[in-house]
C-alpha atoms as a PDB file:
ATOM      1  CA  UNK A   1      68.318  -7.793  42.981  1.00  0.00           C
ATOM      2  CA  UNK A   2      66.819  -8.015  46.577  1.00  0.00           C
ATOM      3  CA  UNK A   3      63.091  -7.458  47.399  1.00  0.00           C
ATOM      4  CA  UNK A   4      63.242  -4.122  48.736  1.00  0.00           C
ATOM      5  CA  UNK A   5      64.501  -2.993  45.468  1.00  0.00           C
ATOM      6  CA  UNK A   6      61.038  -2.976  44.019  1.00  0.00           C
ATOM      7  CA  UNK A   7      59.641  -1.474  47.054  1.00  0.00           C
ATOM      8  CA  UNK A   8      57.817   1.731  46.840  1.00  0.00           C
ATOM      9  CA  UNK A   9      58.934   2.599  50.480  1.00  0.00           C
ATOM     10  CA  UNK A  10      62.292   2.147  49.415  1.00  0.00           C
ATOM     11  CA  UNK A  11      63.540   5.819  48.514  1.00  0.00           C
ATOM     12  CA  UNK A  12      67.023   7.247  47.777  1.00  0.00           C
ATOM     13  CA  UNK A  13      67.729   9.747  51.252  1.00  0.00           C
ATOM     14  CA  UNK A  14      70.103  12.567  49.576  1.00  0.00           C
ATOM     15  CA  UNK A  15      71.405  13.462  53.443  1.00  0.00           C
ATOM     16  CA  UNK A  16      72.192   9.543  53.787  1.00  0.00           C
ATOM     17  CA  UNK A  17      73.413   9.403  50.439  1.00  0.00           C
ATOM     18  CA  UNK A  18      71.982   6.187  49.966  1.00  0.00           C
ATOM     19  CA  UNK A  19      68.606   4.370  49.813  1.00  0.00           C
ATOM     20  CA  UNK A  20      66.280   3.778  53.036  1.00  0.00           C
ATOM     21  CA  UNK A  21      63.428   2.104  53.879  1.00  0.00           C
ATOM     22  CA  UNK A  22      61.147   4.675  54.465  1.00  0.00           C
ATOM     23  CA  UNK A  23      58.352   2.766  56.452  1.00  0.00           C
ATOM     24  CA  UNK A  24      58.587   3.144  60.595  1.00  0.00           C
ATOM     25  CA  UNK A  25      60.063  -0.718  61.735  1.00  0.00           C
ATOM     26  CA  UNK A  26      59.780  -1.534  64.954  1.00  0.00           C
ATOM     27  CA  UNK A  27      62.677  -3.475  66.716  1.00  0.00           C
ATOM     28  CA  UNK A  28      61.954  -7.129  65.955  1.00  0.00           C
ATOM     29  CA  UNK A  29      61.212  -5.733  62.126  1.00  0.00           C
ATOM     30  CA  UNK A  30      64.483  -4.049  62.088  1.00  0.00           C
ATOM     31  CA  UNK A  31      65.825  -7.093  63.612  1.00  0.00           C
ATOM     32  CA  UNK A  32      64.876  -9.611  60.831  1.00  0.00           C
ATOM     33  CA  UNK A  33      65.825  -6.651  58.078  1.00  0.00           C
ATOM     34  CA  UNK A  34      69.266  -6.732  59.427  1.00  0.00           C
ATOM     35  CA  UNK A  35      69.091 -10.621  59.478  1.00  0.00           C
ATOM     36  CA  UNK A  36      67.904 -10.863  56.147  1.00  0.00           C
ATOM     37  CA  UNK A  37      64.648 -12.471  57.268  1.00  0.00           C
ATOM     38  CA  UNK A  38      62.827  -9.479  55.015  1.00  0.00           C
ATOM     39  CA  UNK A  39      61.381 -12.125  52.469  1.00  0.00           C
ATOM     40  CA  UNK A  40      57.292 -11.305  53.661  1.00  0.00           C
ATOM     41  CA  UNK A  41      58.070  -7.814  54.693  1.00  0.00           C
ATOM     42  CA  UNK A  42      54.438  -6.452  55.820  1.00  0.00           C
ATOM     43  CA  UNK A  43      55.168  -3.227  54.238  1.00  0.00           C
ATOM     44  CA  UNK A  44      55.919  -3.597  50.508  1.00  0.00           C
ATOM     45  CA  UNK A  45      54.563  -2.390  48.113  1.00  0.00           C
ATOM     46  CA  UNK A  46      55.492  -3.464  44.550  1.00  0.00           C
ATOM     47  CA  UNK A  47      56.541  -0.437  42.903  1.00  0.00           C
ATOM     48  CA  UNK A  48      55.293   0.249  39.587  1.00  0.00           C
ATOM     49  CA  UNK A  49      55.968   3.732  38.019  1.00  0.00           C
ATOM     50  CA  UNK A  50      53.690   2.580  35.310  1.00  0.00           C
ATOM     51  CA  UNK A  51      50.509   1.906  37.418  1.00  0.00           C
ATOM     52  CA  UNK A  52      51.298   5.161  39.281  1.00  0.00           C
ATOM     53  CA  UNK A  53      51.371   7.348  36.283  1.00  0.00           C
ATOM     54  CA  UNK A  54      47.781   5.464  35.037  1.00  0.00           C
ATOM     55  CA  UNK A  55      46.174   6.406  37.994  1.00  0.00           C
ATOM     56  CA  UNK A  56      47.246   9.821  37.839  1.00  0.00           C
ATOM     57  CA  UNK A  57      46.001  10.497  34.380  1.00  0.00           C
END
Protein backbone atom coordinates (compact mmCIF):
# COMPACT_ATOMS: atom_id res chain seq x y z
CA UNK A 1 0.00 0.00 0.00
CA UNK A 2 1.78 3.40 -0.70
CA UNK A 3 1.37 6.54 1.50
CA UNK A 4 -0.90 8.44 -0.55
CA UNK A 5 -3.34 5.71 -0.18
CA UNK A 6 -4.34 6.93 3.23
CA UNK A 7 -4.33 10.42 2.13
CA UNK A 8 -7.39 12.46 2.46
CA UNK A 9 -6.32 14.56 -0.65
CA UNK A 10 -6.14 11.52 -2.48
CA UNK A 11 -9.68 11.25 -4.29
CA UNK A 12 -10.98 8.96 -7.07
CA UNK A 13 -11.45 11.72 -10.38
CA UNK A 14 -14.52 9.93 -12.33
CA UNK A 15 -13.35 12.07 -15.71
CA UNK A 16 -9.69 10.56 -15.06
CA UNK A 17 -11.05 7.40 -14.15
CA UNK A 18 -8.59 6.97 -11.63
CA UNK A 19 -7.36 8.45 -8.32
CA UNK A 20 -5.50 12.00 -8.05
CA UNK A 21 -3.88 13.89 -5.72
CA UNK A 22 -6.04 16.58 -5.23
CA UNK A 23 -3.67 19.15 -3.46
CA UNK A 24 -2.00 22.01 -6.00
CA UNK A 25 2.05 20.63 -6.32
CA UNK A 26 4.27 22.80 -7.53
CA UNK A 27 7.06 21.56 -9.97
CA UNK A 28 9.83 20.33 -7.67
CA UNK A 29 6.72 18.58 -5.57
CA UNK A 30 5.51 16.99 -8.66
CA UNK A 31 9.01 16.22 -9.38
CA UNK A 32 9.81 14.09 -6.25
CA UNK A 33 5.99 12.50 -6.59
CA UNK A 34 6.99 11.21 -9.90
CA UNK A 35 10.40 10.12 -8.37
CA UNK A 36 8.93 8.48 -5.60
CA UNK A 37 10.59 10.84 -3.13
CA UNK A 38 6.74 11.39 -1.63
CA UNK A 39 7.72 9.70 1.80
CA UNK A 40 7.22 13.42 3.98
CA UNK A 41 4.73 14.75 1.56
CA UNK A 42 3.76 18.30 3.23
CA UNK A 43 0.25 17.75 2.34
CA UNK A 44 -1.14 14.54 3.89
CA UNK A 45 -3.45 14.13 5.76
CA UNK A 46 -4.13 10.70 7.35
CA UNK A 47 -7.48 9.84 6.33
CA UNK A 48 -9.76 8.55 8.80
CA UNK A 49 -13.50 8.13 7.85
CA UNK A 50 -13.98 7.33 11.46
CA UNK A 51 -12.66 10.63 13.00
CA UNK A 52 -14.55 12.46 10.21
CA UNK A 53 -17.89 11.01 10.96
CA UNK A 54 -17.14 11.85 15.05
CA UNK A 55 -16.69 15.25 14.35
CA UNK A 56 -19.66 15.53 12.37
CA UNK A 57 -22.00 14.13 14.92
Amino acid sequence: MDRCDLCMNYEYDEELDCYTCTMELDQDDMERFLRGENRDCPYFQQGNEYQIVKHQM
